[in-house]
N, C-alpha and C. Protein backbone atom coordinates (compact mmCIF):
# COMPACT_ATOMS: atom_id res chain seq x y z
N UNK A 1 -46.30 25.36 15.59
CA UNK A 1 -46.01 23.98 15.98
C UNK A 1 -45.74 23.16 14.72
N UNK A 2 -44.88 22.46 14.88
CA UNK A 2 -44.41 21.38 13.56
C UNK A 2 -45.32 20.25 13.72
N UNK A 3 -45.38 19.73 12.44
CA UNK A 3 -46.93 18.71 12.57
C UNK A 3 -46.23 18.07 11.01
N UNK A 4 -46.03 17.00 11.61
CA UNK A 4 -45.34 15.94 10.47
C UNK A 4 -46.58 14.95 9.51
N UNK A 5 -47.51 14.78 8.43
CA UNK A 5 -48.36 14.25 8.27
C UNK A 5 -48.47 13.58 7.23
N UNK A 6 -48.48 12.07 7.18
CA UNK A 6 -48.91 11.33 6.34
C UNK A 6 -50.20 11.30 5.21
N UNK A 7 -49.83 11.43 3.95
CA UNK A 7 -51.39 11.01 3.24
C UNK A 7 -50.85 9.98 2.42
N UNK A 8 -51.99 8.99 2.44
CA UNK A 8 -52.21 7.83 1.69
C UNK A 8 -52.94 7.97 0.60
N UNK A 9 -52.82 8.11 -0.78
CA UNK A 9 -53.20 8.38 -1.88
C UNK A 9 -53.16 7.22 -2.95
N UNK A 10 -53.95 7.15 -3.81
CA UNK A 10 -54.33 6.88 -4.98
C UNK A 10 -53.04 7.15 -5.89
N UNK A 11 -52.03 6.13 -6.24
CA UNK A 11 -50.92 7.53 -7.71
C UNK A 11 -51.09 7.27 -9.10
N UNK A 12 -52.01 8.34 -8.90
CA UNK A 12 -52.38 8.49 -10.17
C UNK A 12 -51.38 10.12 -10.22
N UNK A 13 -51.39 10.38 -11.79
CA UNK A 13 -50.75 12.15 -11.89
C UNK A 13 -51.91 12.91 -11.53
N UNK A 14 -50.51 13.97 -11.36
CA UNK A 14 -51.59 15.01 -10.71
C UNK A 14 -52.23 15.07 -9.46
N UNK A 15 -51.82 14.28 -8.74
CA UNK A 15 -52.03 13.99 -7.30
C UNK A 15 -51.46 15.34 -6.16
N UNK A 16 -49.91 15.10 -6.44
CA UNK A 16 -49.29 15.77 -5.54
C UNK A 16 -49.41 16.95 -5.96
N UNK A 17 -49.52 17.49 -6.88
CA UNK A 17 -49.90 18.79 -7.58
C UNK A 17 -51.26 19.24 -6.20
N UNK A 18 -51.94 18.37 -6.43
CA UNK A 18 -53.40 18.58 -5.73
C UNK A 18 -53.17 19.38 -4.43
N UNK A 19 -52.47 18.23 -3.98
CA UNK A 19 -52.02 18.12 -2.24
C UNK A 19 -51.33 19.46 -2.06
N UNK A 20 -50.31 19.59 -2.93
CA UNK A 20 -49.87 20.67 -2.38
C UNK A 20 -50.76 22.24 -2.73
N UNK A 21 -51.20 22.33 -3.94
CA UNK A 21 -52.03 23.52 -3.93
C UNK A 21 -52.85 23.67 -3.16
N UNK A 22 -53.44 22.36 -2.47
CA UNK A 22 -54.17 22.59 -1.15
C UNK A 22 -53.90 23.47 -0.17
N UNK A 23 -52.60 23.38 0.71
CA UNK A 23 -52.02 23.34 1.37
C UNK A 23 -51.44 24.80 0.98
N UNK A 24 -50.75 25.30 -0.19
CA UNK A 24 -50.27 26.76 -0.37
C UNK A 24 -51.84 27.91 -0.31
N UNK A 25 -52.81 27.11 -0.84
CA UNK A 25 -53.84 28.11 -0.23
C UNK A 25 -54.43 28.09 1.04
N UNK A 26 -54.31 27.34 1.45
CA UNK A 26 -54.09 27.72 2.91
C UNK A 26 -53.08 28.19 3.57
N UNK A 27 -52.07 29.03 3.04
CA UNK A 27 -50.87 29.77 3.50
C UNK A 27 -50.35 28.81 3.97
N UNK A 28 -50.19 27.47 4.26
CA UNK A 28 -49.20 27.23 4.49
C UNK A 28 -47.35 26.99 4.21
N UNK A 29 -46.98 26.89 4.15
CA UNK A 29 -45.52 26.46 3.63
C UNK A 29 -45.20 24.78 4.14
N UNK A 30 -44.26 24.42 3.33
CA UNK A 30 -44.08 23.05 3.15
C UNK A 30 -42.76 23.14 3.74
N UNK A 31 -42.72 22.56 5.03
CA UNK A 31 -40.77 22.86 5.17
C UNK A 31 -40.44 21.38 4.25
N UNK A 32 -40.95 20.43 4.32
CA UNK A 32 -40.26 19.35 3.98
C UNK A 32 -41.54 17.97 2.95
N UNK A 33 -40.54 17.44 1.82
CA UNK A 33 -41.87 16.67 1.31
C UNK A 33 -41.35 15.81 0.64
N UNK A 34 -41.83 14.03 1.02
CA UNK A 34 -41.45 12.94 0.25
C UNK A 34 -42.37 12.33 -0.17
N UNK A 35 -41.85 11.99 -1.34
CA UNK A 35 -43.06 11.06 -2.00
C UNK A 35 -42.61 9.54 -2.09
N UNK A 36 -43.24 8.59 -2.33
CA UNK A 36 -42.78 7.27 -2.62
C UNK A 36 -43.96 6.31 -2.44
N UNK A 37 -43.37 5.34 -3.72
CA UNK A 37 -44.50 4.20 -3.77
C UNK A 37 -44.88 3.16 -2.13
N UNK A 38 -46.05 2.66 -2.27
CA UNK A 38 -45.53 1.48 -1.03
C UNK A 38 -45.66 0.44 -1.38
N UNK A 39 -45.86 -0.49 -0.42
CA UNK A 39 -45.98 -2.02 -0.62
C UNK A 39 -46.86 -2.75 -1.65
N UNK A 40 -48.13 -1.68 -1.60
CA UNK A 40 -49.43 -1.79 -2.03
C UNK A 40 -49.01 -1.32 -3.47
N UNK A 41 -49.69 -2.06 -4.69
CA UNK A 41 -49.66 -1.96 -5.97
C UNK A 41 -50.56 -0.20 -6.26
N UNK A 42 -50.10 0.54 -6.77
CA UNK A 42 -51.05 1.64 -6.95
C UNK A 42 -51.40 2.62 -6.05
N UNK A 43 -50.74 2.55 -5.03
CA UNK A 43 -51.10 3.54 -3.58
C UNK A 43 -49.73 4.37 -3.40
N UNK A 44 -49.01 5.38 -3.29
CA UNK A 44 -48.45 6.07 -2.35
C UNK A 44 -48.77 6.94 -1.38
N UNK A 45 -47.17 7.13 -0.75
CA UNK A 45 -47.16 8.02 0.65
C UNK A 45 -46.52 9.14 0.41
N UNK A 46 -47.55 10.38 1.05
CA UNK A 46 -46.43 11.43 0.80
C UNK A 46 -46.80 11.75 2.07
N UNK A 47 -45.14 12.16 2.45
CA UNK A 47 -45.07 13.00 4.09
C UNK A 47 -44.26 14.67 3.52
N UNK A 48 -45.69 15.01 4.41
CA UNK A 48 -45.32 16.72 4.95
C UNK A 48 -44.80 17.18 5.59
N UNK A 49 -44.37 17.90 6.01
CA UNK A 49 -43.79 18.45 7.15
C UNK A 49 -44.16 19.99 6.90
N UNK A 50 -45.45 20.51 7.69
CA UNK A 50 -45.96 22.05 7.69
C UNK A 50 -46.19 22.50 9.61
N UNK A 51 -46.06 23.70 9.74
CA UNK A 51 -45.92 24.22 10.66
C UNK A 51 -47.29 25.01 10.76
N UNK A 52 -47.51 25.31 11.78
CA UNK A 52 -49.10 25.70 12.23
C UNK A 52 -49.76 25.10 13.29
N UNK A 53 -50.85 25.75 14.04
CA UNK A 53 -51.45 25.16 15.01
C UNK A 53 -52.24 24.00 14.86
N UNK A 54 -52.91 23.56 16.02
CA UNK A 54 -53.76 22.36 15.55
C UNK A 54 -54.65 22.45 14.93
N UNK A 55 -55.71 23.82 15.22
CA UNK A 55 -56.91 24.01 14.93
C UNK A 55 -56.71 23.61 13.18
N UNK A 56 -55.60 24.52 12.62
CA UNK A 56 -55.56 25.27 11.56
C UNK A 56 -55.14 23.90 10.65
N UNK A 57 -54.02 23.18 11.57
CA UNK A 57 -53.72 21.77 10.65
C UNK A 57 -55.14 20.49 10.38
N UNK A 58 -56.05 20.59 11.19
CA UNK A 58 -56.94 20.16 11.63
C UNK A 58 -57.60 20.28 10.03
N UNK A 59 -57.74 21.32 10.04
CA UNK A 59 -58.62 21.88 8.65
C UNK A 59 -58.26 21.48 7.45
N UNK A 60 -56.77 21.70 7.41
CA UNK A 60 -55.82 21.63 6.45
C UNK A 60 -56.45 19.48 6.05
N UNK A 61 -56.12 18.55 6.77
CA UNK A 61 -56.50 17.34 7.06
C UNK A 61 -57.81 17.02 6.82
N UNK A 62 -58.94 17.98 6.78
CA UNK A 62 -60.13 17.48 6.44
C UNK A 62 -60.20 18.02 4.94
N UNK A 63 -59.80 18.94 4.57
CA UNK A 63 -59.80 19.49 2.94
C UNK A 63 -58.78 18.24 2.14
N UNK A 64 -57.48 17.54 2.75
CA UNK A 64 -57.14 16.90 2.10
C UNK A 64 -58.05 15.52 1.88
N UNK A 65 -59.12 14.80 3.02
CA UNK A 65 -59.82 14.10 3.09
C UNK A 65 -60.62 14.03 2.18
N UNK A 66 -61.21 15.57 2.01
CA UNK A 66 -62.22 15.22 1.02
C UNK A 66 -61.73 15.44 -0.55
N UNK A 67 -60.29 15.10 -0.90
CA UNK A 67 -59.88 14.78 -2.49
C UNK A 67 -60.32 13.29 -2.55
N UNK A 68 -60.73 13.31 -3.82
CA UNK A 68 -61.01 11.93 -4.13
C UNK A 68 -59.93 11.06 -4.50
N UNK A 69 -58.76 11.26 -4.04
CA UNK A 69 -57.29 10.05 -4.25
C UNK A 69 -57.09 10.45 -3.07
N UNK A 70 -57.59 10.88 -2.11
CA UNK A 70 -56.81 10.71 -0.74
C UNK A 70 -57.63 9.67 0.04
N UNK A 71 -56.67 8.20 0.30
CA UNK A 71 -57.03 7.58 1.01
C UNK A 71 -57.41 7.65 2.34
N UNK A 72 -56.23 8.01 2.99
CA UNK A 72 -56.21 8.53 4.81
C UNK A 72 -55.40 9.50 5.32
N UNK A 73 -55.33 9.97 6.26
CA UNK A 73 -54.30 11.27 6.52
C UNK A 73 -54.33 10.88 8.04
N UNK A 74 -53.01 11.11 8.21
CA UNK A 74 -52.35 10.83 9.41
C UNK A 74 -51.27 12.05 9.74
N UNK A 75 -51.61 12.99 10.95
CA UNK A 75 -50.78 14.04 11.81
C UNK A 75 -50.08 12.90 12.95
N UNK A 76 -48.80 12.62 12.49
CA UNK A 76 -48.16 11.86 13.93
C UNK A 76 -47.97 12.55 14.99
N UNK A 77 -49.25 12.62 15.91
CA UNK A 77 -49.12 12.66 17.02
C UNK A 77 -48.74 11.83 18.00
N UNK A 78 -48.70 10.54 17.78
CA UNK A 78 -49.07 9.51 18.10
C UNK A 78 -47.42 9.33 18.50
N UNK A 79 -46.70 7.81 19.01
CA UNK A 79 -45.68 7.59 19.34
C UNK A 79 -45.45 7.15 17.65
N UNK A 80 -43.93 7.34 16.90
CA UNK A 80 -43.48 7.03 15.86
C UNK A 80 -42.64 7.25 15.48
N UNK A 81 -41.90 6.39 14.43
CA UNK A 81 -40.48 6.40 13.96
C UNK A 81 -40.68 7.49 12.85
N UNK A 82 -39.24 8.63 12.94
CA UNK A 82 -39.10 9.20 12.09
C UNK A 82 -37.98 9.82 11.30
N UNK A 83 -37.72 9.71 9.98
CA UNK A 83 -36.22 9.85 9.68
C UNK A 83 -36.29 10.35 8.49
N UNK A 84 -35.01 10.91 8.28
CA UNK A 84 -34.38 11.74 7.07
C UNK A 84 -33.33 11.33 6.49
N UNK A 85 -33.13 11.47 5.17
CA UNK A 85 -31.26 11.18 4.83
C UNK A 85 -30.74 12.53 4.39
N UNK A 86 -29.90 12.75 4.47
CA UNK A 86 -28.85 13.68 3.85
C UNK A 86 -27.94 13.20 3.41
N UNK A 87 -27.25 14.17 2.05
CA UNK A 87 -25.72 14.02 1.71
C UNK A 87 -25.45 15.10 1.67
N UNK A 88 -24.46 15.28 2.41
CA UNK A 88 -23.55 16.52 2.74
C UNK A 88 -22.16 16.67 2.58
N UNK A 89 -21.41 17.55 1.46
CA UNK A 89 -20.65 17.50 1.01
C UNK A 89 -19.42 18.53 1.64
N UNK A 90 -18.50 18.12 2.88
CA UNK A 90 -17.80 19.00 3.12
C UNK A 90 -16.60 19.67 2.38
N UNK A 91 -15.96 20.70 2.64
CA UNK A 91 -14.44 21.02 2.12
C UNK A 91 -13.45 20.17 2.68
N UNK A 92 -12.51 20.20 2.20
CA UNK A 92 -11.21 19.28 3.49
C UNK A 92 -10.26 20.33 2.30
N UNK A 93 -9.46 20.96 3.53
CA UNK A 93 -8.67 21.90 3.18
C UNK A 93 -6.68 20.98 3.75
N UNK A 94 -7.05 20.86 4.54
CA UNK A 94 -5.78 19.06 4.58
C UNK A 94 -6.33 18.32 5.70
N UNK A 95 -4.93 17.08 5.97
CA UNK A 95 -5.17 15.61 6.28
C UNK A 95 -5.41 15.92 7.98
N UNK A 96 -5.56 17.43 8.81
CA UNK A 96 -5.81 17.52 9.79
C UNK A 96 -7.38 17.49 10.16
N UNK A 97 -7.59 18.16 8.69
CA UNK A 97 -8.94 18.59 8.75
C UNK A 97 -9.90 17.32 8.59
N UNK A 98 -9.05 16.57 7.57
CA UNK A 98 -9.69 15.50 7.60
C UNK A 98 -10.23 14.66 8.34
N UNK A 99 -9.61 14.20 9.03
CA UNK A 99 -9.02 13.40 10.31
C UNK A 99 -10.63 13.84 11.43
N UNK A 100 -10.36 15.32 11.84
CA UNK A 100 -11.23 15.99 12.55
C UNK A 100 -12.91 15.66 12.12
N UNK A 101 -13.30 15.94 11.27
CA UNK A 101 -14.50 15.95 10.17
C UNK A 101 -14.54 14.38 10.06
N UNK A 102 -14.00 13.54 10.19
CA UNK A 102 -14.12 11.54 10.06
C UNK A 102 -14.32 11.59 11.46
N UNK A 103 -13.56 12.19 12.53
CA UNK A 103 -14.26 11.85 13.63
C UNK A 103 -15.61 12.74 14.30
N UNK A 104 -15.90 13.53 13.95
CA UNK A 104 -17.38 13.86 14.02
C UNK A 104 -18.43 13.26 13.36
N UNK A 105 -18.10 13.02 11.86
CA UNK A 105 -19.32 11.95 11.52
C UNK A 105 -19.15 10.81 11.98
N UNK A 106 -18.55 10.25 12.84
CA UNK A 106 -18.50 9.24 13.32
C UNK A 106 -19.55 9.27 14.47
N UNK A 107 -19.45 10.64 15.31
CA UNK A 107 -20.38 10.27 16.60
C UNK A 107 -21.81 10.41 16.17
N UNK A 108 -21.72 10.70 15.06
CA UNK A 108 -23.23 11.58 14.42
C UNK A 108 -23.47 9.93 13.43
N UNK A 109 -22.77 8.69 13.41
CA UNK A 109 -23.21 7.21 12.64
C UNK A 109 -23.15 8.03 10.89
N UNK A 110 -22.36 9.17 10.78
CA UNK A 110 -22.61 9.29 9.32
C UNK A 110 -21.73 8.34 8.45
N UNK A 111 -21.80 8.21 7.22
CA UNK A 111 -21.23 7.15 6.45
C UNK A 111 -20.12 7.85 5.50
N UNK A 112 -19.29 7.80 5.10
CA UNK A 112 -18.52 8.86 3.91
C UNK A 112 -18.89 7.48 2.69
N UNK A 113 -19.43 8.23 1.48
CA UNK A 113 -19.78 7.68 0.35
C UNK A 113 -18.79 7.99 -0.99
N UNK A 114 -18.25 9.37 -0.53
CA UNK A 114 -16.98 9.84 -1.77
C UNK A 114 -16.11 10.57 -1.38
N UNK A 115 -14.76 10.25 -1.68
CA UNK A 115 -13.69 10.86 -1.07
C UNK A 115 -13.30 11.41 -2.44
N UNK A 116 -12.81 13.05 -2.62
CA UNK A 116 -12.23 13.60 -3.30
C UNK A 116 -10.80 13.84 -2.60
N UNK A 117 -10.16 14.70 -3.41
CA UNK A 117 -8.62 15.45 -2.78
C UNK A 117 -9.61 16.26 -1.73
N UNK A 118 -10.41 17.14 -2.08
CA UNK A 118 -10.72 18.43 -1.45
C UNK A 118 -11.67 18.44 -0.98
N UNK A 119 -12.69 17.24 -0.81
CA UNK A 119 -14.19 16.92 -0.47
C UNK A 119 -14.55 15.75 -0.21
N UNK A 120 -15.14 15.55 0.75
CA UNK A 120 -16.01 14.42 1.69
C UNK A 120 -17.36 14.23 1.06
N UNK A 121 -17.84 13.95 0.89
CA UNK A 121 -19.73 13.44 0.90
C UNK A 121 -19.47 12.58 2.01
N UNK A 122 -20.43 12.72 2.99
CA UNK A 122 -21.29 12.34 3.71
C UNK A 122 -22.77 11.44 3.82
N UNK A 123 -23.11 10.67 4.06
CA UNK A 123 -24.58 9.75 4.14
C UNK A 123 -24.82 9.99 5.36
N UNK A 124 -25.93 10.64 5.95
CA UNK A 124 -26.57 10.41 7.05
C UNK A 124 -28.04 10.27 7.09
N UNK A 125 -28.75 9.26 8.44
CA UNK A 125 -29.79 9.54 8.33
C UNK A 125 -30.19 9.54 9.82
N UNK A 126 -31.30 9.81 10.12
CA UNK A 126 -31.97 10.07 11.54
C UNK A 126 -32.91 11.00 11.44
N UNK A 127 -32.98 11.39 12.72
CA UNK A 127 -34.58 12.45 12.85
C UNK A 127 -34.05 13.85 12.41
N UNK A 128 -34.83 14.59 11.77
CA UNK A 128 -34.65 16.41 11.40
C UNK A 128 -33.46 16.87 11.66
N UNK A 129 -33.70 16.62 13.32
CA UNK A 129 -32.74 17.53 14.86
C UNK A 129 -31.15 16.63 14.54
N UNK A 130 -31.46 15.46 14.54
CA UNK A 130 -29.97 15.34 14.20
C UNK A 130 -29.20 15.77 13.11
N UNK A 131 -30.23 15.64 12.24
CA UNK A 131 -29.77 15.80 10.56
C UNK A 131 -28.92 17.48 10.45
N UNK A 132 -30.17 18.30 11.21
CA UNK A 132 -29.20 19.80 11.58
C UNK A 132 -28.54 20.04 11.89
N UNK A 133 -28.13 19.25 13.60
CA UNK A 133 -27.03 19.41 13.77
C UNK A 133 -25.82 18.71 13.53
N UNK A 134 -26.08 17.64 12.46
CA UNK A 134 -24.83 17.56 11.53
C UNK A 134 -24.35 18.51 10.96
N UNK A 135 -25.63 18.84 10.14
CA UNK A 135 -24.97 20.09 9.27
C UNK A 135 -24.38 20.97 9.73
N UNK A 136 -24.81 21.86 11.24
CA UNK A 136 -24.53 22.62 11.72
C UNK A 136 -22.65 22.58 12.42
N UNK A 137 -22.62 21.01 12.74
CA UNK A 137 -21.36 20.88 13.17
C UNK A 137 -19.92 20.97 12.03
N UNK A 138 -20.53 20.27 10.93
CA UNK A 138 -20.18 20.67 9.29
C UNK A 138 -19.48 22.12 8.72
N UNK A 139 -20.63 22.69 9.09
CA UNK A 139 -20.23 24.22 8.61
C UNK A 139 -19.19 24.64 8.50
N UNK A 140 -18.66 24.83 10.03
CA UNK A 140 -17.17 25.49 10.07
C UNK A 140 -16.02 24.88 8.86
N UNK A 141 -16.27 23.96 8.30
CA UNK A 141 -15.43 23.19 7.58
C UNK A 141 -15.49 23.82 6.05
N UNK A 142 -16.74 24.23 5.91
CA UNK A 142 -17.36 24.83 4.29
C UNK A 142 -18.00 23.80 3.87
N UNK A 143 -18.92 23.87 3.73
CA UNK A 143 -20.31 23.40 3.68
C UNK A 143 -20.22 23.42 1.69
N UNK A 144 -20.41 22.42 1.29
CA UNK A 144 -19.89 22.55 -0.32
C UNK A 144 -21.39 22.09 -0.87
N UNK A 145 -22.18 21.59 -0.69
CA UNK A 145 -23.29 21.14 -1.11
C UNK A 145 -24.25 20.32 -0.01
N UNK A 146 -25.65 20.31 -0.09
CA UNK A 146 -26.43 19.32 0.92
C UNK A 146 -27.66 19.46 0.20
N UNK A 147 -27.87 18.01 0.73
CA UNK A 147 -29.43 17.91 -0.19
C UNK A 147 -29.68 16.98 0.50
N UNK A 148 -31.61 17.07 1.44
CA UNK A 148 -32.08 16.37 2.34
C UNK A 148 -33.04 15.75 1.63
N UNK A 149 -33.47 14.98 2.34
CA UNK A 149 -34.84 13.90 1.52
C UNK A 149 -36.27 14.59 2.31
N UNK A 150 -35.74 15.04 3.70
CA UNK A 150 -37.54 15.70 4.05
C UNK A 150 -37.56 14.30 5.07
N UNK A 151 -38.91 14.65 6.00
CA UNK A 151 -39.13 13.94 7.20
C UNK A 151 -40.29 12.60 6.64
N UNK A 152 -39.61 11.17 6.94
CA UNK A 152 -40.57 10.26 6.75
C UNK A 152 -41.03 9.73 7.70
N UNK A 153 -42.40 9.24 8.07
CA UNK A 153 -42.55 8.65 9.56
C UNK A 153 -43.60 7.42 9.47
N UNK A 154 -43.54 6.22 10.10
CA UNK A 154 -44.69 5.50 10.35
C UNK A 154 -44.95 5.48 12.21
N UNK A 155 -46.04 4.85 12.06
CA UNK A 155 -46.91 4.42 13.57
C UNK A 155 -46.00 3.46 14.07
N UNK A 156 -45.43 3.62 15.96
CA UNK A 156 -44.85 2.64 16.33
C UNK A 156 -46.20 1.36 16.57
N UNK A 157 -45.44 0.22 16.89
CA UNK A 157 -46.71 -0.83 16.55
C UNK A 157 -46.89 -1.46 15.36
N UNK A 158 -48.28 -2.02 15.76
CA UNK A 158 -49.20 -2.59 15.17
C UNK A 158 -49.91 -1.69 14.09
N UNK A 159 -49.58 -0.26 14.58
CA UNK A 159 -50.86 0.74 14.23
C UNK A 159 -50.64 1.11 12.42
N UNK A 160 -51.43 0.84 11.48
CA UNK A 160 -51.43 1.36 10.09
C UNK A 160 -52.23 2.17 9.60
N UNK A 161 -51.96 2.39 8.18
CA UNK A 161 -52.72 3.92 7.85
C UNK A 161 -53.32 2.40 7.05
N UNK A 162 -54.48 2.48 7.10
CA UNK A 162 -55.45 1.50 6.58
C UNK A 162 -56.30 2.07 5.82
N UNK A 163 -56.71 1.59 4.82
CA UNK A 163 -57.14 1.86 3.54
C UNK A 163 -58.83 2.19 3.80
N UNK A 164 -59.30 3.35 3.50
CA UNK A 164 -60.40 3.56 3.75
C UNK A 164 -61.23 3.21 2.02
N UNK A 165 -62.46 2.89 2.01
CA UNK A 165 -63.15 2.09 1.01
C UNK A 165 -63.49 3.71 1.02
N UNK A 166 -63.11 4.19 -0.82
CA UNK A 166 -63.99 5.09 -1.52
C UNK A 166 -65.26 4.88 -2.46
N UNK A 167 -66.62 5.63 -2.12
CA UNK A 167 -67.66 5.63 -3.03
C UNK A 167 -67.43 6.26 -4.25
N UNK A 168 -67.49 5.55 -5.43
CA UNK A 168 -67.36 5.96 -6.83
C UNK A 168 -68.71 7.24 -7.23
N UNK A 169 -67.97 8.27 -7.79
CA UNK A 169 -69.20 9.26 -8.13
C UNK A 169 -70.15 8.83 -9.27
N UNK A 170 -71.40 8.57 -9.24
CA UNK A 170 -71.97 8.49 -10.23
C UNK A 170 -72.49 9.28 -11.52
């Protein structure tokens, strides 16, 4: 099961190092991973994207709990917005092909950011599933380069990852 999960951290270095060696010893694999500052002076978010059951993610979520820069951890189960960007760089072999490939990223809201003689870049963003099957619709064309950002998500609502008060070790 895919299990998309927020941690709220402390950024200091050496953080994400943490998080993820966590996480590879527990066999897991990382399909997807963003990092970025937030609003808050000194705090980031990094979203996961690991596959596994509940029990097992469950575990995974309390070992990240107990690092001392992990603020909160959040598995969106919950109802929530979630999105990706890509740039995806097709072939255009001529002005038929072209033509064809402008009107598919069109139904897919993608953006063209660079026009070569022989190549498109692409901007898209949305959830995983769309992001694939852009790519996937892409392909036949020759697929020249792609590079995704990984799954980001917040709480629909009111609902926040709220800052839990850490005890300093003495």
């Amino acid at each position: 099961m895919r299990h998309l999960v927020s941690v709220l951290v402390q950024d200091h270095p050496g953080v994400l190092q943490r998080i993820t060696a966590l996480i590879a010893r527990r066999g897991f694999n990382i399909d997807s991973l963003a990092v970025g500052r937030t609003h808050q002076a000194g705090l980031s978010r990094i979203s996961l994207v690991v596959s596994g059951d509940d029990k097992v993610v469950e575990q995974v979520e309390k070992q990240l709990n107990r690092l001392i820069e992990v603020l909160k951890v959040t598995d969106h189960t919950e109802p929530h917005v979630e999105r990706e960007l890509a740039l995806v760089k097709v072939h255009v072999a001529s002005v038929e092909e072209r033509l064809e490939i402008k009107d598919i990223a069109e139904a897919f809201r993608a953006r063209i950011v660079d026009v070569g003689k022989k190549a498109l870049i692409f901007e898209l963003t949305g959830d995983s599933q769309k992001v694939s099957t852009f790519i996937e619709a892409m392909r036949p064309y020759g697929l020249l380069e792609v590079m995704r950002t990984g799954a980001v998500a917040l709480s629909r609502g009111e609902k926040t990852l709220k800052v839990r008060e850490r005890k300093e070790a003495v």
